[in-house]
Protein backbone atom coordinates (compact mmCIF):
# COMPACT_ATOMS: atom_id res chain seq x y z
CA UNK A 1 87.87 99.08 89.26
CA UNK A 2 89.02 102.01 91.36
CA UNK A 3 86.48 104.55 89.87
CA UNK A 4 83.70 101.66 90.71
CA UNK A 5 84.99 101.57 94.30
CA UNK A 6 85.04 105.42 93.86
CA UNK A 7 81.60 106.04 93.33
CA UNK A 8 80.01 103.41 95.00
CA UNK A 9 81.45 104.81 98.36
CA UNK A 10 79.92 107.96 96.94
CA UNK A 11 76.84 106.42 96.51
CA UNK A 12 76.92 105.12 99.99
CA UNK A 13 77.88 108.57 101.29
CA UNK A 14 75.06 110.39 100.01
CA UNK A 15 72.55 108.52 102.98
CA UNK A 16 74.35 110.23 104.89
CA UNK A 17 74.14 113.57 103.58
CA UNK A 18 71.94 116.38 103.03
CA UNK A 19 70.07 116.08 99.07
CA UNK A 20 71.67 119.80 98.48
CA UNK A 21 74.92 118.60 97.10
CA UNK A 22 75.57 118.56 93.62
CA UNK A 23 77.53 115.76 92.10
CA UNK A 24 79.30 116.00 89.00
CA UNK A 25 82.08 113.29 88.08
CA UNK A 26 85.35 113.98 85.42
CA UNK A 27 86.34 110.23 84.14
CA UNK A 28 89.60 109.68 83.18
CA UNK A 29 89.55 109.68 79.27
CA UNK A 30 90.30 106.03 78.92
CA UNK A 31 87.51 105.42 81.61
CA UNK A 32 83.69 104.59 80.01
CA UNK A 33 81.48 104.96 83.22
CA UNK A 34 78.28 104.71 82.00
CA UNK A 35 76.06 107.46 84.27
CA UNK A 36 72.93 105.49 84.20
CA UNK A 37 75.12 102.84 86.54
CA UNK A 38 75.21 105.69 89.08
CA UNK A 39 71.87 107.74 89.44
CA UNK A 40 73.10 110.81 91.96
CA UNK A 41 75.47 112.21 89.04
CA UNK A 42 72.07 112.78 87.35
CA UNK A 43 73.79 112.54 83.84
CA UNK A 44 76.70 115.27 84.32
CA UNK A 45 79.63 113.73 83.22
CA UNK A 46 81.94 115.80 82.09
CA UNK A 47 84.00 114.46 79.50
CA UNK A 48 86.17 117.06 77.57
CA UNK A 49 86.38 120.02 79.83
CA UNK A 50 90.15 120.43 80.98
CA UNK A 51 89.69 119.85 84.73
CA UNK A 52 91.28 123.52 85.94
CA UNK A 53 88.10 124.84 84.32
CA UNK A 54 85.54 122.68 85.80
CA UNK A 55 86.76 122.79 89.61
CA UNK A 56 86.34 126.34 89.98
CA UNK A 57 82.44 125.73 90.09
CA UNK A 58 82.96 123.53 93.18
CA UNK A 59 84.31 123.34 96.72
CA UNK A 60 85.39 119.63 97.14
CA UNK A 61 87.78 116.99 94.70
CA UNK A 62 86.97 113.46 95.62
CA UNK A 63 89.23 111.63 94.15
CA UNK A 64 90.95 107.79 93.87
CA UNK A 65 94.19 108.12 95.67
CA UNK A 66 95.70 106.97 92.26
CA UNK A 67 95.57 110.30 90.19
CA UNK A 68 97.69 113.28 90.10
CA UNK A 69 94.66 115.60 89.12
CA UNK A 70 94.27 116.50 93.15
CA UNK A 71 97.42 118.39 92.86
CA UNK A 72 95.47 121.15 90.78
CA UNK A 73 92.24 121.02 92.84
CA UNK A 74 94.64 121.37 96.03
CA UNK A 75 96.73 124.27 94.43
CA UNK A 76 93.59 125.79 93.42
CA UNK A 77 92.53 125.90 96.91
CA UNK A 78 89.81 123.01 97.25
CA UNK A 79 89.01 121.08 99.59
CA UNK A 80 90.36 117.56 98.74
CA UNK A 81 89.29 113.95 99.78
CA UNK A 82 91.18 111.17 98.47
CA UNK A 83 89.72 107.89 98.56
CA UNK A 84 91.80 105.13 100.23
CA UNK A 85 91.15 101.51 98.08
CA UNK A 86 91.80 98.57 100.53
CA UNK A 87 93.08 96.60 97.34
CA UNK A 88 95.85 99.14 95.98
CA UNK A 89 98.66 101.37 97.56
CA UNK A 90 97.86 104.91 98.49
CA UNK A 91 99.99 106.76 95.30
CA UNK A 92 98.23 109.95 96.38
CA UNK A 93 100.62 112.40 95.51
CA UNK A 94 99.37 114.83 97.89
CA UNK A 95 100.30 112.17 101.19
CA UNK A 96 101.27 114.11 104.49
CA UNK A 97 99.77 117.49 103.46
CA UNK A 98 98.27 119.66 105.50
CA UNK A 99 94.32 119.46 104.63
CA UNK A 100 94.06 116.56 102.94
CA UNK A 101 91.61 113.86 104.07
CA UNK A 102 91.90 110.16 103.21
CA UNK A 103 88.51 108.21 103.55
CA UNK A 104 87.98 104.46 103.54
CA UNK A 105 84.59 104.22 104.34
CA UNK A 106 81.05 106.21 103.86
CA UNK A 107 80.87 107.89 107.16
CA UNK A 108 84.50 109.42 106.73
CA UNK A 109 83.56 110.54 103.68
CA UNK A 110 80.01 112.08 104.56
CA UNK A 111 81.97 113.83 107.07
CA UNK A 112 84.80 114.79 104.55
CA UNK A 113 82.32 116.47 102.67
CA UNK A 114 80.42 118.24 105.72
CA UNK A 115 83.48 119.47 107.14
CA UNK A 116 85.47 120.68 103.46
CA UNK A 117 82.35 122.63 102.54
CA UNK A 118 82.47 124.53 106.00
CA UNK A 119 86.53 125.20 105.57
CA UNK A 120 87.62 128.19 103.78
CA UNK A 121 89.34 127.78 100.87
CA UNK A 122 93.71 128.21 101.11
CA UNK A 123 95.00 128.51 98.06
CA UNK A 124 98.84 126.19 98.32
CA UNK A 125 101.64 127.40 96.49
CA UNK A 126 102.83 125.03 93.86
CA UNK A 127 106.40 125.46 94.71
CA UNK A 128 105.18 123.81 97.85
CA UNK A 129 104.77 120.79 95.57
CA UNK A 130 106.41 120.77 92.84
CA UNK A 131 110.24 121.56 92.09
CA UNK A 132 109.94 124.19 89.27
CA UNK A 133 113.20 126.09 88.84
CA UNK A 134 114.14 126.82 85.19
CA UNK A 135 118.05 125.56 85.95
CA UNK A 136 117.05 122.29 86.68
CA UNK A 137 119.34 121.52 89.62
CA UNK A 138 117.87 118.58 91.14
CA UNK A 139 118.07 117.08 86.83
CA UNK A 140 121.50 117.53 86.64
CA UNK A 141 122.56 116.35 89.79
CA UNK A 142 121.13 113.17 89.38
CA UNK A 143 122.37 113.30 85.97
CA UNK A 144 125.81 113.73 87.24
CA UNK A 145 125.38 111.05 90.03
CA UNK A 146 124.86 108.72 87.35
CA UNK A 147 127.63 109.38 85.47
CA UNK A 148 130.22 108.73 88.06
């Protein structure tokens, strides 16, 4: 249901937009989206090509504010829209950082685009996201708050 929502907004979008975007959509593997359903992707799925390959050919995720994927295209510098579903809670992993736009409706998302392909591209440190110490302080303290 939430890629549906996805690309229909998409699909409503594109009006709004110039025809010199290219659209290419990554299903989740356990996701059949048949591209026929949605005629801007002009058949490019992508189906097996691990996703830190395939966004260096673009400038913009778009994303449902369910998947953690927008943590590589963020780190990797894109610009990232995140889809806000009125049905669901926002799980967006990337919530409250800098850059990040959250859309709801067609014209926020035209715009989204518009403005990410103008921005420059800032590459974000993963330590600004993710914990990663080899020590694994923040493991073992919670360990050892649940063992008292």
């Amino acid at each position: 249901k939430s890629n549906e929502t996805l690309l229909r907004l998409m699909e409503k979008a594109r009006c709004l937009l110039s025809k010199n975007y290219i659209y290419t959509f990554k299903p989740h593997p356990n996701c059949i989206i048949k591209p026929n359903n949605y005629y801007f992707l002009n058949n490019k799925l992508i189906n097996n090509d691990p996703l830190g390959k395939i966004i260096q050919n673009y400038d913009i995720v778009y994303a449902s504010n369910t998947t953690s994927a927008v943590i590589i295209a963020y780190i990797a510098g894109l610009s990232v829209v995140v889809m806000l579903d009125q049905d669901e809670l926002n799980m967006c992993p990337l919530r409250g950082q800098p850059g990040v736009k959250f859309v709801s409706s067609p014209m926020e998302l035209a715009l989204a685009i518009k403005n990410g392909i103008k921005r420059r591209k800032n590459k974000h440190s993963r330590n600004d996201l993710l914990f990663i110490d080899s020590k694994l302080p923040k493991w073992k303290e919670l360990i050892d708050l649940n063992q008292q």
